[in-house]
C-alpha atoms as a PDB file:
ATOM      1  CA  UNK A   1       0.000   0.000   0.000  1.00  0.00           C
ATOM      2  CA  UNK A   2       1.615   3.369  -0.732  1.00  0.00           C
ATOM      3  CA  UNK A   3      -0.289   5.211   1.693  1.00  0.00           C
ATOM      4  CA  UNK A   4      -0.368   4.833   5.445  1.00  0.00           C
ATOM      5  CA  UNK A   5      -4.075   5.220   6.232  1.00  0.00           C
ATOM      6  CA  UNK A   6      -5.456   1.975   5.614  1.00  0.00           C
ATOM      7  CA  UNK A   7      -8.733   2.056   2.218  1.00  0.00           C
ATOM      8  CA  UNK A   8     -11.550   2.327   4.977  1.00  0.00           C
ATOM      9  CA  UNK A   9      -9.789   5.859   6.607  1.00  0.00           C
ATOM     10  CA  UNK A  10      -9.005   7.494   3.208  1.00  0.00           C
ATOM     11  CA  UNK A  11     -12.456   7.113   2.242  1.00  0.00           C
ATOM     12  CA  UNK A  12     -13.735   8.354   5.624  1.00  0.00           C
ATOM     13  CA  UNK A  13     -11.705  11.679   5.382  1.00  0.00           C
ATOM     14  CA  UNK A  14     -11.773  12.110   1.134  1.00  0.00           C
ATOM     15  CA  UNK A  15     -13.090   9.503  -1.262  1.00  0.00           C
ATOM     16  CA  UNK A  16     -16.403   8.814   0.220  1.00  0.00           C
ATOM     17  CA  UNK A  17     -16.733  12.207   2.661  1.00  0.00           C
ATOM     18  CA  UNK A  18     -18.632  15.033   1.022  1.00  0.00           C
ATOM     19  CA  UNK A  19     -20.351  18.158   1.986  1.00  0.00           C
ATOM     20  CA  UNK A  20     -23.410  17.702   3.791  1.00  0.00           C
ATOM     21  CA  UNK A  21     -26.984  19.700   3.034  1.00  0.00           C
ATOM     22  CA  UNK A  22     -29.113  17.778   5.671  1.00  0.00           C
ATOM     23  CA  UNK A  23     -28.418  16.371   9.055  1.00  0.00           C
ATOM     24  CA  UNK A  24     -30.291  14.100  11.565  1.00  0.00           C
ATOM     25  CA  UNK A  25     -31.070  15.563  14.258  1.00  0.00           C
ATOM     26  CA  UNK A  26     -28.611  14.068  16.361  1.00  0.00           C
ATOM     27  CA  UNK A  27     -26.503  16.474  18.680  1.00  0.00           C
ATOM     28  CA  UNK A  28     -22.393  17.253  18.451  1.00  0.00           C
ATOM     29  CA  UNK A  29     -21.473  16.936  21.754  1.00  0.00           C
ATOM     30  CA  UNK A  30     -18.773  19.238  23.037  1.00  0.00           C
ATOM     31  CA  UNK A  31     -16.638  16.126  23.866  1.00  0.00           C
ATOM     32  CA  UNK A  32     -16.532  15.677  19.804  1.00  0.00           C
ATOM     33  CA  UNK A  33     -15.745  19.191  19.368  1.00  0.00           C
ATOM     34  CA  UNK A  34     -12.716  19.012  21.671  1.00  0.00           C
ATOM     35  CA  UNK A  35     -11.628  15.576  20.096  1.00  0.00           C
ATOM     36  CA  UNK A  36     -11.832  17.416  16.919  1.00  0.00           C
ATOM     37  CA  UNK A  37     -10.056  20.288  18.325  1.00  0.00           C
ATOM     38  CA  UNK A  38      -7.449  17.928  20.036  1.00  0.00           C
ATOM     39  CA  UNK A  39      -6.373  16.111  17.236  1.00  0.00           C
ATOM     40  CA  UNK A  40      -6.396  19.253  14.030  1.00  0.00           C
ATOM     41  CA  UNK A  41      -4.653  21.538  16.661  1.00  0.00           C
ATOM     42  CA  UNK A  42      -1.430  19.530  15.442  1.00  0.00           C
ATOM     43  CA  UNK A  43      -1.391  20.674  11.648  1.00  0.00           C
ATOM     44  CA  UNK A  44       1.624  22.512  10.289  1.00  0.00           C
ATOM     45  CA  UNK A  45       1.300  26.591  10.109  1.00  0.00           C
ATOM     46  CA  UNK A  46       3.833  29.098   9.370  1.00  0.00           C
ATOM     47  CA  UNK A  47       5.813  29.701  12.603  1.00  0.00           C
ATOM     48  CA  UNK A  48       3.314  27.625  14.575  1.00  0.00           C
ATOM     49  CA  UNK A  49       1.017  30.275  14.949  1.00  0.00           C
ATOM     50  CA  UNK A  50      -2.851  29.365  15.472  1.00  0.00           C
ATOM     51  CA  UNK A  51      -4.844  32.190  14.296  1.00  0.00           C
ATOM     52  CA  UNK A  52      -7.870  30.006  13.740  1.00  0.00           C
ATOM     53  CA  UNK A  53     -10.783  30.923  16.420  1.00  0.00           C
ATOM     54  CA  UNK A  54     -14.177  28.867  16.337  1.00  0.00           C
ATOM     55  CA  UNK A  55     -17.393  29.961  17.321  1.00  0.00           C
ATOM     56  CA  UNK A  56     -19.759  27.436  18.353  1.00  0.00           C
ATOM     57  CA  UNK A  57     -23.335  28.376  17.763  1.00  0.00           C
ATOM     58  CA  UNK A  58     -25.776  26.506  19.748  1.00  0.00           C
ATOM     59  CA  UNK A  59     -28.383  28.678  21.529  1.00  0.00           C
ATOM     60  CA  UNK A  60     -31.320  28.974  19.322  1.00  0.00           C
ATOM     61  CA  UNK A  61     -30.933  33.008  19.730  1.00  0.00           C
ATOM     62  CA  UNK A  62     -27.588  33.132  18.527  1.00  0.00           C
ATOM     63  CA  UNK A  63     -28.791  30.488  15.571  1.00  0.00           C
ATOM     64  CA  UNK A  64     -31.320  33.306  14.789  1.00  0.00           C
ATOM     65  CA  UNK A  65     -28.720  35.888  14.714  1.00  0.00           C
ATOM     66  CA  UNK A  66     -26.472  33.963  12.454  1.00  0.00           C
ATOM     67  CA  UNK A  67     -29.104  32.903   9.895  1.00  0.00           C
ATOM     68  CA  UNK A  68     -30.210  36.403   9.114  1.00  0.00           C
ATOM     69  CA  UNK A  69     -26.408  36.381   7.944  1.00  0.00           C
ATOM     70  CA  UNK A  70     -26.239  33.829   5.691  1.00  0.00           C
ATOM     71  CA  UNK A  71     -26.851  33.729   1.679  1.00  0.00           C
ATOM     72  CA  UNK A  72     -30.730  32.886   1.452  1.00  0.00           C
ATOM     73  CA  UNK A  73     -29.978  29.146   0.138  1.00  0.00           C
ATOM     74  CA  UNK A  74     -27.846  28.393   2.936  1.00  0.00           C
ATOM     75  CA  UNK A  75     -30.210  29.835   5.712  1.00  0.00           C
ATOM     76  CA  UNK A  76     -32.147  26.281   5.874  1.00  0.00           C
ATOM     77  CA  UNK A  77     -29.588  24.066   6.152  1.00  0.00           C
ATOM     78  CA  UNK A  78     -27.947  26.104   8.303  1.00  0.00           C
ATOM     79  CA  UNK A  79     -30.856  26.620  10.843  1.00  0.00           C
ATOM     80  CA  UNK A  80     -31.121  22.959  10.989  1.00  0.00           C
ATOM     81  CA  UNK A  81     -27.993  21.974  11.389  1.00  0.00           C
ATOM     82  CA  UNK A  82     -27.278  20.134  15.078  1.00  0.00           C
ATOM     83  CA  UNK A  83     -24.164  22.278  15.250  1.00  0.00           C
ATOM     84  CA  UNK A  84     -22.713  25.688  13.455  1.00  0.00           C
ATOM     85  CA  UNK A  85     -19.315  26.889  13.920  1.00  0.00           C
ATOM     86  CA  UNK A  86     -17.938  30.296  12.918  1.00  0.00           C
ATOM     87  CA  UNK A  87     -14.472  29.876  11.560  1.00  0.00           C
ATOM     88  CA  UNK A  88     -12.447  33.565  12.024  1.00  0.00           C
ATOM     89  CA  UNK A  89      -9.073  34.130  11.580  1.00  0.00           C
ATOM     90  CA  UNK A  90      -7.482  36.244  14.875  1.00  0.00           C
ATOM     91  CA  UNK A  91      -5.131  39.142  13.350  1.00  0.00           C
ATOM     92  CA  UNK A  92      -3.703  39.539  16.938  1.00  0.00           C
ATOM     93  CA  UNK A  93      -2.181  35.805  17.025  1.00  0.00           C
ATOM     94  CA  UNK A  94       1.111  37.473  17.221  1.00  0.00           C
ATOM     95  CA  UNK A  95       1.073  37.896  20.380  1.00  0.00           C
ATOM     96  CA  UNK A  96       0.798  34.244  21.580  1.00  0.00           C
ATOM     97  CA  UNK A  97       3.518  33.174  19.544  1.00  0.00           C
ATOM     98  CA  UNK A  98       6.227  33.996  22.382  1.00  0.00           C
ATOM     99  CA  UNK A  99       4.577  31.141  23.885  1.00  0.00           C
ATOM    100  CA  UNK A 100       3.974  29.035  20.401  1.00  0.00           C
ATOM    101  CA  UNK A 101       7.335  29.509  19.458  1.00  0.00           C
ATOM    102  CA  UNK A 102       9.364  29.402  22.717  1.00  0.00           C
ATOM    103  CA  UNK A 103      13.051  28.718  20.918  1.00  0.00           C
ATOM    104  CA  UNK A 104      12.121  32.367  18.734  1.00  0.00           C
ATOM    105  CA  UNK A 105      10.729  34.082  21.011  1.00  0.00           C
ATOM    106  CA  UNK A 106      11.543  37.355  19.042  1.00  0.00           C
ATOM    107  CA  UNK A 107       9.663  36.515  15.836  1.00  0.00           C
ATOM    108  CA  UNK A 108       6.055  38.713  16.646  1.00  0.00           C
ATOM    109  CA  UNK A 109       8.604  41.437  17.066  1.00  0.00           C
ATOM    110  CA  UNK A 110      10.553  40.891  13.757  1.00  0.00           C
ATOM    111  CA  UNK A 111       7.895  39.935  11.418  1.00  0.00           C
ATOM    112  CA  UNK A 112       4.416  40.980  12.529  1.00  0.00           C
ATOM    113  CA  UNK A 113       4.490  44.609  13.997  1.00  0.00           C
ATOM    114  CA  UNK A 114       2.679  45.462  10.756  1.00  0.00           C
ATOM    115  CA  UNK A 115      -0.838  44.826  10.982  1.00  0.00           C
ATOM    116  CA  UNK A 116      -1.454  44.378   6.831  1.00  0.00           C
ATOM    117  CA  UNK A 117       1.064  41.720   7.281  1.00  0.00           C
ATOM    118  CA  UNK A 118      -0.452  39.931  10.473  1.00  0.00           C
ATOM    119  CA  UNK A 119      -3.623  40.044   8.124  1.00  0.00           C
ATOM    120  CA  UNK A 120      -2.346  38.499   5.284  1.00  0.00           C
ATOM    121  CA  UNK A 121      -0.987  35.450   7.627  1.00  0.00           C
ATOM    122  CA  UNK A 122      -3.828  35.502   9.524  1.00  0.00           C
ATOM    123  CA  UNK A 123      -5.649  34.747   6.778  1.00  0.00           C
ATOM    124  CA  UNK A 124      -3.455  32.046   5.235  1.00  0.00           C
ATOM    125  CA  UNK A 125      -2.643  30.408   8.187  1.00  0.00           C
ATOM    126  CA  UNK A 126      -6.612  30.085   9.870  1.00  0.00           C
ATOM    127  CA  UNK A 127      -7.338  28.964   6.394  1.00  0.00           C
ATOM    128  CA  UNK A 128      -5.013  26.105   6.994  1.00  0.00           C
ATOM    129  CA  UNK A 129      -6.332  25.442  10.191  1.00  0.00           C
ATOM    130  CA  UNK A 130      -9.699  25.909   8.666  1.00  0.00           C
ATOM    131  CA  UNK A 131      -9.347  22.761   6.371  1.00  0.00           C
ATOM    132  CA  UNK A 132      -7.620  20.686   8.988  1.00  0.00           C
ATOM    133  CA  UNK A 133     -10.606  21.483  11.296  1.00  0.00           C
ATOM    134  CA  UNK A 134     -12.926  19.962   8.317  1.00  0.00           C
ATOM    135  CA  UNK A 135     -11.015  16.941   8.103  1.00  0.00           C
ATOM    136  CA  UNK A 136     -11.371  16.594  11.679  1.00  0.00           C
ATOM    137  CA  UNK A 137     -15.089  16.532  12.033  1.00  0.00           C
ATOM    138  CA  UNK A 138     -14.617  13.574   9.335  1.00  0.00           C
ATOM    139  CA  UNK A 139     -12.061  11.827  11.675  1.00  0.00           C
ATOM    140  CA  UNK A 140     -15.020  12.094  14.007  1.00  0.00           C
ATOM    141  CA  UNK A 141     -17.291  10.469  12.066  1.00  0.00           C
ATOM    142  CA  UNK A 142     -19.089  13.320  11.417  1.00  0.00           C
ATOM    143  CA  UNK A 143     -20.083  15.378   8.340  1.00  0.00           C
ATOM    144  CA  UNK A 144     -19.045  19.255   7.664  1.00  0.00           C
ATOM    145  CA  UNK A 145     -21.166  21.716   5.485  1.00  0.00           C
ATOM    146  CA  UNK A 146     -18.925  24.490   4.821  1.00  0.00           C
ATOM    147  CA  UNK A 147     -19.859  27.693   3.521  1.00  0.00           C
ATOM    148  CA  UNK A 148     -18.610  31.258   2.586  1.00  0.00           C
ATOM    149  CA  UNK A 149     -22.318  32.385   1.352  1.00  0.00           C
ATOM    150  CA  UNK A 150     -23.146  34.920   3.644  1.00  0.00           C
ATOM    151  CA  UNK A 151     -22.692  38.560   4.823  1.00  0.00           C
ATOM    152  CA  UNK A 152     -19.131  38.722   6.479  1.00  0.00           C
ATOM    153  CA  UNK A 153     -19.221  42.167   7.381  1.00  0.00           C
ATOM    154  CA  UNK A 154     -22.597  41.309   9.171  1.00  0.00           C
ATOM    155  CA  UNK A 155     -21.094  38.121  10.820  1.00  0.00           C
ATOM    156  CA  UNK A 156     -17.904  40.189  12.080  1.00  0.00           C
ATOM    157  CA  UNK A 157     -20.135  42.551  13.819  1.00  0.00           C
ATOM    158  CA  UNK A 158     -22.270  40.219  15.229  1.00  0.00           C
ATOM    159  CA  UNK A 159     -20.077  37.954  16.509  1.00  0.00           C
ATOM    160  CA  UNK A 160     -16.483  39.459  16.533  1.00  0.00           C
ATOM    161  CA  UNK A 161     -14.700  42.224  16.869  1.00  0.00           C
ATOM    162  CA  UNK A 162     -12.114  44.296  14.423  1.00  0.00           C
ATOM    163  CA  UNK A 163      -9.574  41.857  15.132  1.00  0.00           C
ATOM    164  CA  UNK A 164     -11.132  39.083  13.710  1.00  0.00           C
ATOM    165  CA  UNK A 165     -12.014  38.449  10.373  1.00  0.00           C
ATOM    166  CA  UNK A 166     -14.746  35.591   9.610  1.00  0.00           C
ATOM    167  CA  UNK A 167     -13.426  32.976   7.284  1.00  0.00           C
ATOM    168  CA  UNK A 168     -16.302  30.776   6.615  1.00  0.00           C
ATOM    169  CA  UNK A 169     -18.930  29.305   8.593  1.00  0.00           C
ATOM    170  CA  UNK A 170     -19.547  25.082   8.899  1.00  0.00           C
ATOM    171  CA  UNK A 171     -22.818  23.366   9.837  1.00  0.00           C
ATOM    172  CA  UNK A 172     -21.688  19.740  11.398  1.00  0.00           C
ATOM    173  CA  UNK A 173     -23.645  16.740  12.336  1.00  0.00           C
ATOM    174  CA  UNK A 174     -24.027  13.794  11.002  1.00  0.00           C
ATOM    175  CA  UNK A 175     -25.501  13.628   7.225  1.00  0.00           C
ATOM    176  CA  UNK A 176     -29.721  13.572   6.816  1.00  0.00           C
ATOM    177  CA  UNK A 177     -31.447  12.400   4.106  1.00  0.00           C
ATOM    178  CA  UNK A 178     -30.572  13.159   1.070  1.00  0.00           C
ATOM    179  CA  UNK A 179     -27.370  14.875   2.120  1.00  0.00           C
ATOM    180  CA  UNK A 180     -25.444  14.759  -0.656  1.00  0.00           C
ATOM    181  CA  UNK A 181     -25.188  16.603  -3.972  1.00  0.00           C
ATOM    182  CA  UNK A 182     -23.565  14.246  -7.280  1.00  0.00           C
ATOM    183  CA  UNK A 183     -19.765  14.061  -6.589  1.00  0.00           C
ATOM    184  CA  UNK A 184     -17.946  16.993  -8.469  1.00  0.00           C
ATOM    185  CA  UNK A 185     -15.113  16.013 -10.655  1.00  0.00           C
ATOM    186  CA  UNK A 186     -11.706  16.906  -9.510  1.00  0.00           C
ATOM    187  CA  UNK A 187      -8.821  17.561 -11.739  1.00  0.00           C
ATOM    188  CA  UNK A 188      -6.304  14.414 -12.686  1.00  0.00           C
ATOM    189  CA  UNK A 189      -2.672  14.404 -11.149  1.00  0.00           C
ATOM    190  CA  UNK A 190      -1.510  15.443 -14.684  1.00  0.00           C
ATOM    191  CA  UNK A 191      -3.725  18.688 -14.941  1.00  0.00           C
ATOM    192  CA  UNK A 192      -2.092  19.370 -11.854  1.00  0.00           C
ATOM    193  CA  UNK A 193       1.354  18.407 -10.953  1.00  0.00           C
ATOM    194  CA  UNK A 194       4.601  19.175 -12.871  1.00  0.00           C
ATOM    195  CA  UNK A 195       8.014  17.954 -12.061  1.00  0.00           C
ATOM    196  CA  UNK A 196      10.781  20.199 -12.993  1.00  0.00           C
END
C-alpha cells in the first residue's frame, strides 16, 4: 500500500466524505468538538502560529442571529444543522507566539508589527487550520457543510470584533437524508502536478 491510512480511513476523510446539506437531528457533543479540536490543533502553520478561532453556535438566539447572515440558500440548512461553527481568523495571534514559538521568542517582534502583514498570515494560516478542522469533524465520524455564502461584514459585527475576520462558517452533524449533492469532478494528477 503506498499510503499509510489503511482504504476504509481514506475514504472516511476524502473519497467517500462530502459536503453535507441535511443532518439528523442528532446532537455534536462538546466532547466531539474538543476531540476534533485535540487532534487538528497539530497541523503545520507558518511559525506555529494558530490564528484560527471557532465559534460554536448553539443557543437557538444566537442560531437566529447567524441565519439572518447567511446567503438565502444556505439559511435552511444552516438553521437545521445540530451544530454551526464560525471559523475567524485572529489578526492579533502574534502575540501568543512567544509562547507558540518558545526557541524564537523574538519573531512577533521581527515579522508581525505590521498589521497588513499579520492580516495576510492571519488569513493564510486560519485557512489552513480551517481545512484541517474539516477533516477533523470527518475523523469524528461526522459530516461538515462548509460555507462562505453569507454577509461577512454582518457576521464580524455580530459575533467578533475588528480583530477578527470571519473565514467561513460550517454546519456539522451527522448527514440527513438526502445529504449529498452528485460528486464533483476533480482535476487528474496530470492537470495538476509538474516535475521540474
Amino acid at each position: 500500500m503506498t499510503l499509510a491510512l489503511d482504504a476504509a480511513a481514506q475514504d472516511l476523510l476524502f473519497r467517500e466524505a462530502r459536503t453535507a446539506n441535511t443532518f439528523t437531528d442528532e446532537p455534536v457533543t462538546e466532547e466531539q468538538v474538543q476531540a476534533i479540536y485535540d487532534l487538528v490543533k497539530y497541523g503545520p502553520t507558518a511559525f506555529n502560529q494558530s490564528p484560527l478561532r471557532i465559534i460554536l453556535v448553539r443557543s437557538a438566539e444566537a442560531r437566529e442571529r447567524l441565519v439572518g447572515h447567511m446567503a438565502e440558500g444556505n439559511q435552511p440548512k444552516t438553521a437545521a444543522a445540530p451544530l454551526v461553527a464560525i471559523l475567524a481568523a485572529d489578526n492579533e495571534f502574534h502575540q501568543e507566539l512567544p509562547a507558540l514559538l518558545p526557541h524564537f521568542p523574538q519573531a512577533a517582534d521581527l515579522f508581525f508589527t505590521e498589521r497588513p502583514v499579520r492580516e495576510g498570515s492571519a488569513q493564510l494560516n486560519a485557512a489552513l487550520q480551517a481545512a484541517y478542522f474539516i477533516v477533523g469533524v470527518r475523523a469524528a465520524g461526522l459530516a461538515a457543510g462548509p460555507m462562505t455564502g453569507f454577509d461577512f461584514a454582518g457576521v464580524q459585527k455580530e459575533f467578533l470584533d475588528d480583530d477578527h475576520t470571519p473565514l467561513m462558517v460550517v454546519n456539522i452533524g451527522k448527514p440527513g437524508e438526502d445529504a449529498w449533492f452528485p460528486r464533483s469532478p476533480r482535476l487528474a494528477y496530470e492537470d495538476v502536478i509538474t516535475t521540474v
